[in-house]
N, C-alpha and C. Protein backbone atom coordinates (compact mmCIF):
# COMPACT_ATOMS: atom_id res chain seq x y z
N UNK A 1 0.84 -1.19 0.00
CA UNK A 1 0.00 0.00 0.00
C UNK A 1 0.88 1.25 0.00
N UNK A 2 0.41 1.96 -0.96
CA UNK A 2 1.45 3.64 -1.08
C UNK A 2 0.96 4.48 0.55
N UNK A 3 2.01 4.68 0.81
CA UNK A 3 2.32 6.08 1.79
C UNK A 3 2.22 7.09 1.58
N UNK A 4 1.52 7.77 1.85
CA UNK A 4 0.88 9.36 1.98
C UNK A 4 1.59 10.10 3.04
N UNK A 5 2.02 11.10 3.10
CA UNK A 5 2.48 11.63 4.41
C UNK A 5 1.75 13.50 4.22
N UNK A 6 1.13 13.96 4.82
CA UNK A 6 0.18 15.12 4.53
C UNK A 6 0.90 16.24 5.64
N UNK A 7 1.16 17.10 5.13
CA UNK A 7 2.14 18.16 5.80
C UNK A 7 1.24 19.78 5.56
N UNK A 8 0.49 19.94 6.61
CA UNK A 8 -0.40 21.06 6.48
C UNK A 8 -0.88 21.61 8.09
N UNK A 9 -0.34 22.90 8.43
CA UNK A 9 -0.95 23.41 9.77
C UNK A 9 -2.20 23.97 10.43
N UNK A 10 -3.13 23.45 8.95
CA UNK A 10 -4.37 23.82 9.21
C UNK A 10 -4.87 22.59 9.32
N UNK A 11 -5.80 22.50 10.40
CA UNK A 11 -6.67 20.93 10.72
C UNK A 11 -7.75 21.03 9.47
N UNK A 12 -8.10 22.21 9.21
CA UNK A 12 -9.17 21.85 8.05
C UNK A 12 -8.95 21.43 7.16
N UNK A 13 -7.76 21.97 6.51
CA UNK A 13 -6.72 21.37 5.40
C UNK A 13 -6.72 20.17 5.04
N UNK A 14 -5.88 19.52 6.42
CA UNK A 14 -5.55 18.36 6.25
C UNK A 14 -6.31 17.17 6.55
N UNK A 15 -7.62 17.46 7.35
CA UNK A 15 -9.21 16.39 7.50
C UNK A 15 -9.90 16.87 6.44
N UNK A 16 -9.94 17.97 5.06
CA UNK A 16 -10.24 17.86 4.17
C UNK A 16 -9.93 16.95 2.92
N UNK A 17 -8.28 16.80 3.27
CA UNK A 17 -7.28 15.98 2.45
C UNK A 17 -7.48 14.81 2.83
N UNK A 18 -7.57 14.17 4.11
CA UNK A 18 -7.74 12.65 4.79
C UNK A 18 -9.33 12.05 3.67
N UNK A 19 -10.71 13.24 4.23
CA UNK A 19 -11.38 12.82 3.25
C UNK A 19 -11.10 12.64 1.45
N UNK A 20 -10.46 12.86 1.01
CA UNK A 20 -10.20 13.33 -0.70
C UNK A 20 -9.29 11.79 -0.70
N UNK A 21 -8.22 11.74 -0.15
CA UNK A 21 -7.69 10.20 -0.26
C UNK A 21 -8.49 9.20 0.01
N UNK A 22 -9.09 9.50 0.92
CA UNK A 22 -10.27 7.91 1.77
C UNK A 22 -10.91 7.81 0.40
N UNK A 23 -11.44 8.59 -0.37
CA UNK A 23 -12.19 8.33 -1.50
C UNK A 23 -11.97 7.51 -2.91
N UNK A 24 -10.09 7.57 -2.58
CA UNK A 24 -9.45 7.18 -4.00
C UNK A 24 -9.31 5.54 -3.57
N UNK A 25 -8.85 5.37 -5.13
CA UNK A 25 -8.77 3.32 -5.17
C UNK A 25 -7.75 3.72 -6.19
N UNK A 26 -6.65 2.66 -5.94
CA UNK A 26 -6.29 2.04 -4.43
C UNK A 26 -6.54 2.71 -3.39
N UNK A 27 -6.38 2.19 -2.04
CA UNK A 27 -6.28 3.16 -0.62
C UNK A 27 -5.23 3.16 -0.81
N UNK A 28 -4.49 4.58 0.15
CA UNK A 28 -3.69 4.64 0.59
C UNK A 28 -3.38 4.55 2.28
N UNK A 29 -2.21 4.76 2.55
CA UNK A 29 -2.01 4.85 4.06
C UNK A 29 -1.37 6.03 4.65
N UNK A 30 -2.15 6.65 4.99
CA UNK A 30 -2.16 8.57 5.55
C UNK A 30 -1.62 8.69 6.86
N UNK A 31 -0.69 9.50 7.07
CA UNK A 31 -0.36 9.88 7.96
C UNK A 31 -0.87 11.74 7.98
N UNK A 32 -0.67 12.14 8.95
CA UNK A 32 -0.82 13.34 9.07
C UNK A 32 0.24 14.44 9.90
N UNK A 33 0.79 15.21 9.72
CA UNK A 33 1.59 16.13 10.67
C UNK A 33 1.26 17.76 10.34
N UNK A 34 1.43 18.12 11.48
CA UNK A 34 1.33 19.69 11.57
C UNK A 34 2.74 20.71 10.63
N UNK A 35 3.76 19.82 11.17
CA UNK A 35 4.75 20.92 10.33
C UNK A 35 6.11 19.58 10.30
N UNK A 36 7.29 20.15 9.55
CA UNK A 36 8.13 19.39 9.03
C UNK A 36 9.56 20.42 9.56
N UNK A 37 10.32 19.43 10.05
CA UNK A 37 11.57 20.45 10.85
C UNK A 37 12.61 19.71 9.74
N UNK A 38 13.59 20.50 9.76
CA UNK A 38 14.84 19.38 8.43
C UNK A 38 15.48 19.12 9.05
N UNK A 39 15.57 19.02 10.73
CA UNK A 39 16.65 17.78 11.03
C UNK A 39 15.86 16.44 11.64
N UNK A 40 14.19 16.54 11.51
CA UNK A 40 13.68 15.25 11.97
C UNK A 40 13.09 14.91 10.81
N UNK A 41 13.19 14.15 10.13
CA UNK A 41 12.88 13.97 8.78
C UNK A 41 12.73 12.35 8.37
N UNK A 42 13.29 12.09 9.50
CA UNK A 42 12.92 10.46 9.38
C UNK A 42 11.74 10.23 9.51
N UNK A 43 10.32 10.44 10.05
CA UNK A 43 9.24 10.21 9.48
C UNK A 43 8.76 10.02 8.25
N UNK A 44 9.48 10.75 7.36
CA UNK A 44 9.15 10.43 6.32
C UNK A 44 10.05 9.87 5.08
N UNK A 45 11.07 8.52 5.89
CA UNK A 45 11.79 7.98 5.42
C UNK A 45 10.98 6.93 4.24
N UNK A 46 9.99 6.63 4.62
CA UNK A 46 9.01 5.13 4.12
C UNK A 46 7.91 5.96 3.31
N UNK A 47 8.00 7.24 3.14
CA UNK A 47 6.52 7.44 2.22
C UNK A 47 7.07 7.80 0.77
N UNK A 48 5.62 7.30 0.05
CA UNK A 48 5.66 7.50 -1.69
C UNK A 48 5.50 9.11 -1.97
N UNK A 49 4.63 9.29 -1.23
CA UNK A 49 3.65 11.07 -1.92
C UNK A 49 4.07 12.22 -0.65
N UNK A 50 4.59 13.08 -0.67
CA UNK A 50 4.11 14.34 0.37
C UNK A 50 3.08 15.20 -0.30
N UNK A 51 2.23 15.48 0.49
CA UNK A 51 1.20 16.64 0.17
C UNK A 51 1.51 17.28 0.95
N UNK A 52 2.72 18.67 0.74
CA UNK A 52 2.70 19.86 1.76
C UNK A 52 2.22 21.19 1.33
N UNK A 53 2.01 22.08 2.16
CA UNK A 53 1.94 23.39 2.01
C UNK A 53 3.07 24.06 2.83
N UNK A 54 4.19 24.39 2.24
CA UNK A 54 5.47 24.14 2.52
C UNK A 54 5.43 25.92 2.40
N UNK A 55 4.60 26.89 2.50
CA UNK A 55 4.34 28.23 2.66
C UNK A 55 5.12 28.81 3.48
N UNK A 56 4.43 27.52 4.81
CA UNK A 56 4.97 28.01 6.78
C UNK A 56 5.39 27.15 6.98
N UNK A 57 6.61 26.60 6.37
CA UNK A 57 7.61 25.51 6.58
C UNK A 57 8.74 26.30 7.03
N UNK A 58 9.76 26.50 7.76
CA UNK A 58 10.78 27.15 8.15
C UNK A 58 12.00 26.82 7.04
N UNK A 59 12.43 27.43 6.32
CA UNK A 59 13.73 26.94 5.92
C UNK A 59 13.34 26.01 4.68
N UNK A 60 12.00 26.14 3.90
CA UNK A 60 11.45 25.06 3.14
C UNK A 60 12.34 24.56 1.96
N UNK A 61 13.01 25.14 1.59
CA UNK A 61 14.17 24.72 0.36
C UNK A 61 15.31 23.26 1.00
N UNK A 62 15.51 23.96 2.13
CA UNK A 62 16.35 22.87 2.88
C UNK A 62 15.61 21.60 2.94
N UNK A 63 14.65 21.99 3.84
CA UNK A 63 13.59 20.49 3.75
C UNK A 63 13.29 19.59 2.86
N UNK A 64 12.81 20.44 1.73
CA UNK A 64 12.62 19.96 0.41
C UNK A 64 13.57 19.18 -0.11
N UNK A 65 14.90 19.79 0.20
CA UNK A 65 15.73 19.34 -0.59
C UNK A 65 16.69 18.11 -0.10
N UNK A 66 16.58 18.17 1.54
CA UNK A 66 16.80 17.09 2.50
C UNK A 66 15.89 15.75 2.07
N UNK A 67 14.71 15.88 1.92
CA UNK A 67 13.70 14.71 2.09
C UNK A 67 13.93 13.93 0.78
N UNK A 68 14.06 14.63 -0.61
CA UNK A 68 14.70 14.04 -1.58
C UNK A 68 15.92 13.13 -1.15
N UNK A 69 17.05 13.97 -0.90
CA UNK A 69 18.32 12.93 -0.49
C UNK A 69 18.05 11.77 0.24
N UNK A 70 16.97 11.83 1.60
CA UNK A 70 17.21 11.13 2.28
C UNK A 70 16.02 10.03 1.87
N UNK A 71 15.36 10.42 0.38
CA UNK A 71 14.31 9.29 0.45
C UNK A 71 14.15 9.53 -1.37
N UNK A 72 15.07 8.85 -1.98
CA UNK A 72 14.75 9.05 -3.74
C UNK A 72 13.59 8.59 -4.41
N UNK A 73 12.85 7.94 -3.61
CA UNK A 73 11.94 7.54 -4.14
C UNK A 73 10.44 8.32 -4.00
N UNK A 74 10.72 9.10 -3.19
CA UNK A 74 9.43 10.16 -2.61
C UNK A 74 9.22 11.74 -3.67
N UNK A 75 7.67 11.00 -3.96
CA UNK A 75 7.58 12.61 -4.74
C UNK A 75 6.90 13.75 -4.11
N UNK A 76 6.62 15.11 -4.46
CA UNK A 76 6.67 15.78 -3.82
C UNK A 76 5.27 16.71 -4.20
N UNK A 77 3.82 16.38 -3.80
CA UNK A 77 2.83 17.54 -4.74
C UNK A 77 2.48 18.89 -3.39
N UNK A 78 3.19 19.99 -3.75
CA UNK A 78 2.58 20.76 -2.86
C UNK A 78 0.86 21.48 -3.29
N UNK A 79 0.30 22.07 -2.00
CA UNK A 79 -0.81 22.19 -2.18
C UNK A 79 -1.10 23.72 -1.50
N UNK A 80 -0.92 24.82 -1.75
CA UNK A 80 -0.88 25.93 -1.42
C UNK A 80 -1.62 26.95 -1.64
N UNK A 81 -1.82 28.42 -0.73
CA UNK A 81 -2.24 29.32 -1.49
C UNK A 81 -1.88 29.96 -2.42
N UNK A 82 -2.36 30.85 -3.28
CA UNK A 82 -2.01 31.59 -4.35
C UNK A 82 -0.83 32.16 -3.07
N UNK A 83 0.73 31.84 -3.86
CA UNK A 83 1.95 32.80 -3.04
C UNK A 83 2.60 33.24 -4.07
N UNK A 84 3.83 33.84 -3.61
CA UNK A 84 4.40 34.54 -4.74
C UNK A 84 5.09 33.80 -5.32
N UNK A 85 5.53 34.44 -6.65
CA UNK A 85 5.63 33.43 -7.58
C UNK A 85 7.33 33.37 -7.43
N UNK A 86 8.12 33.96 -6.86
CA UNK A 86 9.21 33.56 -6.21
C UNK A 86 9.40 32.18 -5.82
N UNK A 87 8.47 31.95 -4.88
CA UNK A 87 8.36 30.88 -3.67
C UNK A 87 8.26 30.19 -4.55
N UNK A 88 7.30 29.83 -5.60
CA UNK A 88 7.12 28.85 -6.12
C UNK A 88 8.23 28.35 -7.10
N UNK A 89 8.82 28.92 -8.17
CA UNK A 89 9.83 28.75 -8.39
C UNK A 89 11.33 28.05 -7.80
N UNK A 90 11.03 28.67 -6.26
CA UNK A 90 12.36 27.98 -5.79
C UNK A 90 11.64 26.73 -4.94
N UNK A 91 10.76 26.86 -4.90
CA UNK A 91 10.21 25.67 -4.43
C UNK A 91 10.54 24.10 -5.66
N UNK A 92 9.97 24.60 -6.91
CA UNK A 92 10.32 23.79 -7.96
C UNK A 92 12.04 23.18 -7.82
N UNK A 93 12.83 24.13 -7.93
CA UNK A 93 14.16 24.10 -7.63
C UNK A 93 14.54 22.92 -6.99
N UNK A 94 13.91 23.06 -5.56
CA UNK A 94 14.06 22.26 -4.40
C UNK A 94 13.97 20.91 -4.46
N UNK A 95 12.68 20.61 -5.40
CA UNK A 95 12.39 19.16 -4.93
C UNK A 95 10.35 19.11 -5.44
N UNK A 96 9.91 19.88 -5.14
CA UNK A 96 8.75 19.90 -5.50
C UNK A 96 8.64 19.76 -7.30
N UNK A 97 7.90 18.55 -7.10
CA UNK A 97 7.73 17.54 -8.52
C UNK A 97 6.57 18.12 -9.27
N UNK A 98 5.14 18.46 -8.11
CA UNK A 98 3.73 19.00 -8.75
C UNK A 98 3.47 20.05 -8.11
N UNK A 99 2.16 20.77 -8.33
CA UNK A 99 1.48 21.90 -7.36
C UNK A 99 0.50 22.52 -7.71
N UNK A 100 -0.18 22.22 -7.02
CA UNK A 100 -1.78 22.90 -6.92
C UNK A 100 -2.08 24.34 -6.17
N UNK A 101 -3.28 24.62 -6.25
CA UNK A 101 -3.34 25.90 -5.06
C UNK A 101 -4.30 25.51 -4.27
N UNK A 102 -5.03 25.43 -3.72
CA UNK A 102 -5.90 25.30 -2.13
C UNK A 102 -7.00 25.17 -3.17
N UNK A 103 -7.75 26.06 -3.67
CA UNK A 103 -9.05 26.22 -4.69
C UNK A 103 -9.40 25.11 -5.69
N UNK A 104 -8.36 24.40 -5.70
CA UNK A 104 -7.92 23.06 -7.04
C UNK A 104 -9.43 22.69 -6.67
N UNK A 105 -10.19 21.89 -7.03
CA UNK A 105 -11.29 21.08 -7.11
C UNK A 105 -11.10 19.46 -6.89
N UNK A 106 -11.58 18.56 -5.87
CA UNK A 106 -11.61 17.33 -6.20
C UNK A 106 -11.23 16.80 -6.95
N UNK A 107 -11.51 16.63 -7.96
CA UNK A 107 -11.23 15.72 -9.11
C UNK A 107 -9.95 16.33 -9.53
N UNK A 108 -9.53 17.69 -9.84
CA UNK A 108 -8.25 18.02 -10.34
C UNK A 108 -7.10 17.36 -8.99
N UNK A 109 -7.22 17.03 -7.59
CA UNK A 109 -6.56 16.95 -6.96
C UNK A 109 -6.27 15.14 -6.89
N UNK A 110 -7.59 14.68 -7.26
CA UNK A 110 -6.99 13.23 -7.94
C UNK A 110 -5.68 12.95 -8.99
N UNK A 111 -6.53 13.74 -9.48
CA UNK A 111 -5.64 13.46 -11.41
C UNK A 111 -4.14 14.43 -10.75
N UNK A 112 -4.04 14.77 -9.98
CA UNK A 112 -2.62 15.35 -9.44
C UNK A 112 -2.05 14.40 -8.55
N UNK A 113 -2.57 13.48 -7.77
CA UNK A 113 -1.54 12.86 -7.02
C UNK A 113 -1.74 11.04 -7.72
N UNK A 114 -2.21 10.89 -8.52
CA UNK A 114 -2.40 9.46 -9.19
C UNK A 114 -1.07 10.11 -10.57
N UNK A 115 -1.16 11.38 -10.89
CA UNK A 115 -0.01 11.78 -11.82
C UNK A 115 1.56 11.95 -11.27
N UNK A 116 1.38 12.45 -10.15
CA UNK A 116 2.71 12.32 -9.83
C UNK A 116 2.83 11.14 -8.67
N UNK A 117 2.53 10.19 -8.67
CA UNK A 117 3.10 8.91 -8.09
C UNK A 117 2.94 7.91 -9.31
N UNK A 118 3.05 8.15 -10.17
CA UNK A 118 3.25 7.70 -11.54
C UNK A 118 4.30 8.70 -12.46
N UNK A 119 4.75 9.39 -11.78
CA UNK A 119 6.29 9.88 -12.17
C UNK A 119 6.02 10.83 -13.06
N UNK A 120 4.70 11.60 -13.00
CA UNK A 120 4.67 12.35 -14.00
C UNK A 120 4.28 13.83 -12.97
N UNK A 121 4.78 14.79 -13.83
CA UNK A 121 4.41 16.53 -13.31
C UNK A 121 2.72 16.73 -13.32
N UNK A 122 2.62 17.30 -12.42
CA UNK A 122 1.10 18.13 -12.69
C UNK A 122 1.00 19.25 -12.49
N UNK A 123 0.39 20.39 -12.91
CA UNK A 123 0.39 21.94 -12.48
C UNK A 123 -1.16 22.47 -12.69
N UNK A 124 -1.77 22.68 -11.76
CA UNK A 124 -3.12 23.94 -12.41
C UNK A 124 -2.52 24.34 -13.27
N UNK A 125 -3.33 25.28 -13.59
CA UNK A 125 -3.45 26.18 -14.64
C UNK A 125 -3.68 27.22 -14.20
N UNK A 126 -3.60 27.34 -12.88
CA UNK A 126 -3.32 28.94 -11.82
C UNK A 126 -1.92 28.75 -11.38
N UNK A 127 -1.29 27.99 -11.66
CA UNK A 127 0.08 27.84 -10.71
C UNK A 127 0.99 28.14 -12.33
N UNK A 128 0.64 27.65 -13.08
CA UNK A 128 1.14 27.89 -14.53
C UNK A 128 0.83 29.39 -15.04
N UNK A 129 -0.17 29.98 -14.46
CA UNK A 129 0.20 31.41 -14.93
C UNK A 129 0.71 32.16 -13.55
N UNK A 130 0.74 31.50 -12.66
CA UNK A 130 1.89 32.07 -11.83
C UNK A 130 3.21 32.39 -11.78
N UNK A 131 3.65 31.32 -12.77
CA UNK A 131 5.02 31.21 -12.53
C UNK A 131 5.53 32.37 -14.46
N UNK A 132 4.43 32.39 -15.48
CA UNK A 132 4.58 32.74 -16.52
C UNK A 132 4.15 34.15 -15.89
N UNK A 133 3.60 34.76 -15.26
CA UNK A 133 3.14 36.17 -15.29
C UNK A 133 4.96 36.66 -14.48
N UNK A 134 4.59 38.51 -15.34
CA UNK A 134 6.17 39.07 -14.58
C UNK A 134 7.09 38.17 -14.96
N UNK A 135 6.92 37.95 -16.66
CA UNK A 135 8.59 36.49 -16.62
C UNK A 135 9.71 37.68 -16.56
N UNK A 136 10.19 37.60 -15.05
CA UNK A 136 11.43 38.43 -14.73
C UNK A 136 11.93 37.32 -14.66
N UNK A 137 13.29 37.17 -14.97
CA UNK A 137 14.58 35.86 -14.53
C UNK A 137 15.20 35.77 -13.49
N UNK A 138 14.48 34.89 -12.68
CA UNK A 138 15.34 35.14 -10.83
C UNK A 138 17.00 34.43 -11.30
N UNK A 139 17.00 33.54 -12.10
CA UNK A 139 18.62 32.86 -12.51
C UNK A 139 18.64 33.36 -13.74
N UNK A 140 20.23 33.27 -13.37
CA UNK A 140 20.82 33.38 -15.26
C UNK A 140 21.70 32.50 -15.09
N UNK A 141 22.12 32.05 -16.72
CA UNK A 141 22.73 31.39 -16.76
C UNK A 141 23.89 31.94 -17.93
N UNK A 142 24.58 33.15 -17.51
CA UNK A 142 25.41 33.41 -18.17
C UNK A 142 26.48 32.96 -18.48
N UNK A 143 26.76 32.79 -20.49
CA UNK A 143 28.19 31.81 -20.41
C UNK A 143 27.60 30.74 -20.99
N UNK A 144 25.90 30.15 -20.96
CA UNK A 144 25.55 28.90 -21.78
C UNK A 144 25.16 29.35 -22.42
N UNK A 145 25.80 28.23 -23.13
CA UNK A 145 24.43 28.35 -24.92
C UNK A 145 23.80 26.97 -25.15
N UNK A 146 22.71 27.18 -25.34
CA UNK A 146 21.85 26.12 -26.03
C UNK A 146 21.84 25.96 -27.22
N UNK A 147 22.24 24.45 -27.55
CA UNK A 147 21.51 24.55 -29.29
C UNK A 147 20.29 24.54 -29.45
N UNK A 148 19.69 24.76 -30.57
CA UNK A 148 18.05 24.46 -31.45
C UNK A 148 17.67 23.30 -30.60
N UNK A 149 18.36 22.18 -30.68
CA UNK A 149 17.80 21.00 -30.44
C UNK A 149 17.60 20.98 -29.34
N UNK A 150 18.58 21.40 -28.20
CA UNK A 150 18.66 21.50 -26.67
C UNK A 150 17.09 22.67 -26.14
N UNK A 151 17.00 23.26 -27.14
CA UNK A 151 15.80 24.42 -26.93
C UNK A 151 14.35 23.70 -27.01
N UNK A 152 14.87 23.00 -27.93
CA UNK A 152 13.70 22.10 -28.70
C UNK A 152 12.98 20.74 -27.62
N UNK A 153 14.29 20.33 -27.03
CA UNK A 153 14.01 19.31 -26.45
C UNK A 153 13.22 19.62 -24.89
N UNK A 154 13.60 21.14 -24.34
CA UNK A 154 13.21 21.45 -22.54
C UNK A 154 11.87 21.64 -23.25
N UNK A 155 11.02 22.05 -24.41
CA UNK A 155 10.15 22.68 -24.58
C UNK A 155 9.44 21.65 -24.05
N UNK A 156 9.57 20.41 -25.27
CA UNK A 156 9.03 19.28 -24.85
C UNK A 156 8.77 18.55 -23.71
N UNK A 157 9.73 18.79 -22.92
CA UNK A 157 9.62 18.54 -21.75
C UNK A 157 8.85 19.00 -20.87
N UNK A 158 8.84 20.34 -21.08
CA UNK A 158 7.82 21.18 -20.18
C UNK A 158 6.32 20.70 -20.62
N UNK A 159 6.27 20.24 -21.85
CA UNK A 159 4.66 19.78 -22.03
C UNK A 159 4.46 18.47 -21.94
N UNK A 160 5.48 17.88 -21.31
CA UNK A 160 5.08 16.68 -20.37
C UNK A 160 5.62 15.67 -21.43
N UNK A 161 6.08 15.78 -22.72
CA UNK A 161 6.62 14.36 -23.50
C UNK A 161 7.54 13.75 -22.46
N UNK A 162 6.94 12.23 -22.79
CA UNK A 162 8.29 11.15 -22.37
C UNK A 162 9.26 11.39 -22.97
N UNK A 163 10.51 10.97 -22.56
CA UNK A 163 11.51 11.01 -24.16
C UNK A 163 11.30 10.11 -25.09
N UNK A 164 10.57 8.54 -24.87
CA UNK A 164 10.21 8.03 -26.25
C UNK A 164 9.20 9.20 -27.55
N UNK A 165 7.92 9.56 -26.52
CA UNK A 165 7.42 10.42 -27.49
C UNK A 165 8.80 11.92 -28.15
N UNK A 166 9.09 12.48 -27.29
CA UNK A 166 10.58 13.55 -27.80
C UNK A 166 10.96 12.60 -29.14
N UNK A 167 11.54 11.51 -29.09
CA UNK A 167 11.97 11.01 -29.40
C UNK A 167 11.74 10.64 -31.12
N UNK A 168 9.99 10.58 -30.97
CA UNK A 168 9.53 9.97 -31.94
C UNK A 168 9.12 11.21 -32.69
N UNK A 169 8.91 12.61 -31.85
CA UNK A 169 8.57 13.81 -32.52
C UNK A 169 9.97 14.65 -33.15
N UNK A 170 10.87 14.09 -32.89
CA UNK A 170 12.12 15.04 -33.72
C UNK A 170 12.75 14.08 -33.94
N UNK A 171 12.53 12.95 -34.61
CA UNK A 171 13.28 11.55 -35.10
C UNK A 171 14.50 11.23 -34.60
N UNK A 172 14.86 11.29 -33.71
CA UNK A 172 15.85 10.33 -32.96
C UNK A 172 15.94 9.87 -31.77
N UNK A 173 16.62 9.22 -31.69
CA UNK A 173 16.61 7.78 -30.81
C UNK A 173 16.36 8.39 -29.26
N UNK A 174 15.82 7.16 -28.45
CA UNK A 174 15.45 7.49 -27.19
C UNK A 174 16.55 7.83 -25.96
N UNK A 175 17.81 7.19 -26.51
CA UNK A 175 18.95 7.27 -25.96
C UNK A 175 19.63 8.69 -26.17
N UNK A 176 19.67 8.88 -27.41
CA UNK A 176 19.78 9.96 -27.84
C UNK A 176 18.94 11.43 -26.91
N UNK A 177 18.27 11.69 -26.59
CA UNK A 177 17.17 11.87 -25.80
C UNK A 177 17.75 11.67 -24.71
N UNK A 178 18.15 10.99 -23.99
CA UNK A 178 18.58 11.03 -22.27
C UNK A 178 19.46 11.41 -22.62
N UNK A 179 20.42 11.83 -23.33
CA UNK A 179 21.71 12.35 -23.36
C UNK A 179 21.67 13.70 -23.65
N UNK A 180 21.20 13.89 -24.57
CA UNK A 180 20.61 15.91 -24.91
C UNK A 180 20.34 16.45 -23.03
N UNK A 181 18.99 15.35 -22.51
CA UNK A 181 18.65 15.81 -21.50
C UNK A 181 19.85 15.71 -20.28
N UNK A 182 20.51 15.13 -20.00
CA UNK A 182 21.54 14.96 -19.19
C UNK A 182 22.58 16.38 -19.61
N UNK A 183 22.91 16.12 -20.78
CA UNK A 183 23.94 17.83 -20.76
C UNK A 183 22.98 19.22 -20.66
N UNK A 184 21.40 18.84 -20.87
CA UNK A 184 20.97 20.57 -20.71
C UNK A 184 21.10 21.02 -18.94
N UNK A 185 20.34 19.43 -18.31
CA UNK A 185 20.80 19.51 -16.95
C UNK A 185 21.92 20.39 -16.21
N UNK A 186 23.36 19.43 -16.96
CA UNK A 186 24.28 19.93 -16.38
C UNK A 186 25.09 21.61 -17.12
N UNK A 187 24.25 21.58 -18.15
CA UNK A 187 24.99 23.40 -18.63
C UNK A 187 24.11 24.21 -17.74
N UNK A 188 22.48 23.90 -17.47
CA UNK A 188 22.08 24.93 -16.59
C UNK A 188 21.88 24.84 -15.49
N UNK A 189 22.84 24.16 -14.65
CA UNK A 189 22.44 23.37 -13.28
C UNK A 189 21.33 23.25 -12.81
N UNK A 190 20.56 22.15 -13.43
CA UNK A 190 19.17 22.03 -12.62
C UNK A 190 19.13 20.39 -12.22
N UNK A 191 18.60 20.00 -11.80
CA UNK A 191 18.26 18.97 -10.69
C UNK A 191 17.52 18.02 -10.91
N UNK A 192 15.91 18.91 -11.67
CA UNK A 192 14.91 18.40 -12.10
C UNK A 192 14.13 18.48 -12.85
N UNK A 193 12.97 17.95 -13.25
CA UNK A 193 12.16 18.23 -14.83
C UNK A 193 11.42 19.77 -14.11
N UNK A 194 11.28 19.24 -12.87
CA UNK A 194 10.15 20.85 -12.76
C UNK A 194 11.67 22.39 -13.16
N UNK A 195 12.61 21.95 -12.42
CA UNK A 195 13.82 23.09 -13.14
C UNK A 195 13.26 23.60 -14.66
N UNK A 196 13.73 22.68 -15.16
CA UNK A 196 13.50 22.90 -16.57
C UNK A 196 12.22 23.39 -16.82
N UNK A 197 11.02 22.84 -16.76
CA UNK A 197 9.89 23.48 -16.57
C UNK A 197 10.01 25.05 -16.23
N UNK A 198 10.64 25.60 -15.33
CA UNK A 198 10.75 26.74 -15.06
C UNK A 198 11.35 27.54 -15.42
N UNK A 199 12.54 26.73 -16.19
CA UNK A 199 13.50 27.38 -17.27
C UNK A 199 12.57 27.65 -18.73
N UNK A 200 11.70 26.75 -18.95
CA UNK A 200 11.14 27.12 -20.18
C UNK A 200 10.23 28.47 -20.42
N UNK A 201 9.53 28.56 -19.02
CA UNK A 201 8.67 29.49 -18.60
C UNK A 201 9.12 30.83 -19.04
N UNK A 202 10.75 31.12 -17.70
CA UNK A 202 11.60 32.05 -17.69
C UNK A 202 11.95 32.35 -18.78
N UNK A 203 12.22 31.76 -20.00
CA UNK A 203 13.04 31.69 -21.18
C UNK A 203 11.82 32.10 -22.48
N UNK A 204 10.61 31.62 -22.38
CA UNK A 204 9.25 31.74 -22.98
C UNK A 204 9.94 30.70 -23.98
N UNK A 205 10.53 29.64 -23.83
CA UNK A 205 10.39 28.45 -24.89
C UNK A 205 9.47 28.47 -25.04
N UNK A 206 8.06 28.04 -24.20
CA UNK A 206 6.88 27.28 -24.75
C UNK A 206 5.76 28.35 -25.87
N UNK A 207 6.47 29.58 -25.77
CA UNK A 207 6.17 30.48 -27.05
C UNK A 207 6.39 30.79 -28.30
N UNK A 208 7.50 29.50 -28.57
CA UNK A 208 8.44 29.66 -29.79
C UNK A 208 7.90 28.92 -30.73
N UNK A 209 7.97 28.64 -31.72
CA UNK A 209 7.22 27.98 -32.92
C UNK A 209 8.60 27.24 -32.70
């Protein structure tokens, strides 16, 4: 049975969230906590999913970025208010895989945590013009260059292709494809697909023909 671990300091929050899982199939197995410190973190050595609102988390980048190391297999959907779009960004950075806002609806909050414990990103479509409104560039990456293809390939990414599909949409190989993606990684130091995601944003790839 998948592990849930629910990280929210509002009781309504999180006995709203207890009901929204009790509802899904498979079950899961829920835990609940008020807040998350980054040097006790072993609680959540054994879980699949965090659902935090990592807003009024102290130090939330650290945490974020602790709970990854100390657990690779744990993904990460935060669930927040409309915040600034700073936060969210470096939140992405951190470790946060998906993200919703508080307002999400039932059913969008299914199709968000059945998507990312199946290894895939999810974003509203309020958190996506969050992060696109004011595209000011909190990073640069002065000194890289991207090729066409390297441009070509984060776009894709950001709209959720596997690399087989990448793969099959700009005719070459799938291997080929983890390797483009492995050097864009390391020219713009990012970590993760949501990085890139945020790089595409910042950059307005997903505006380019």
């Amino acid at each position: 049975m998948k592990q849930i671990a629910v990280v929210d300091q509002s009781m309504i929050a999180t006995e709203g969230l207890k009901v929204i899982l009790n509802e899904m199939n498979p079950p899961f197995q829920v835990k609940v906590y008020e807040n998350i410190i980054a040097d006790q973190l072993d609680e959540f050595k054994n879980a699949d999913l965090l659902l935090i609102d990592y807003s009024e988390v102290e130090n939330y980048s650290k945490v974020l970025s602790n709970l990854k190391k100390q657990n690779p297999k744990l993904v990460i959907l935060a669930i927040t208010e409309r915040i600034q779009r700073a936060k969210v960004i470096k939140a992405l950075k951190f470790g946060v895989d998906s993200h919703l806002l508080k307002n999400c609806g039932k059913s969008e909050i299914h199709e968000a945590i059945y998507a990312t414990l199946s290894g895939k990103q999810f974003f509203c479509g309020q958190v996506l013009e969050l992060i696109a409104e004011n595209n000011e560039k909190e990073t640069t990456c002065e000194g890289v260059e991207l090729t066409e293809r390297e441009k070509d390939i984060i776009k894709l990414i950001a709209l959720g292709y596997t690399n087989k599909q990448i793969a099959d949409h700009l005719f070459i190989s799938a291997h080929t494809v983890n390797t483009h993606r492995k050097n864009i990684m390391a020219k713009l130091n990012i970590n993760n697909v949501a990085g890139l995601v945020v790089y595409a944003f910042q950059e307005d790839l997903l505006l380019s023909e």
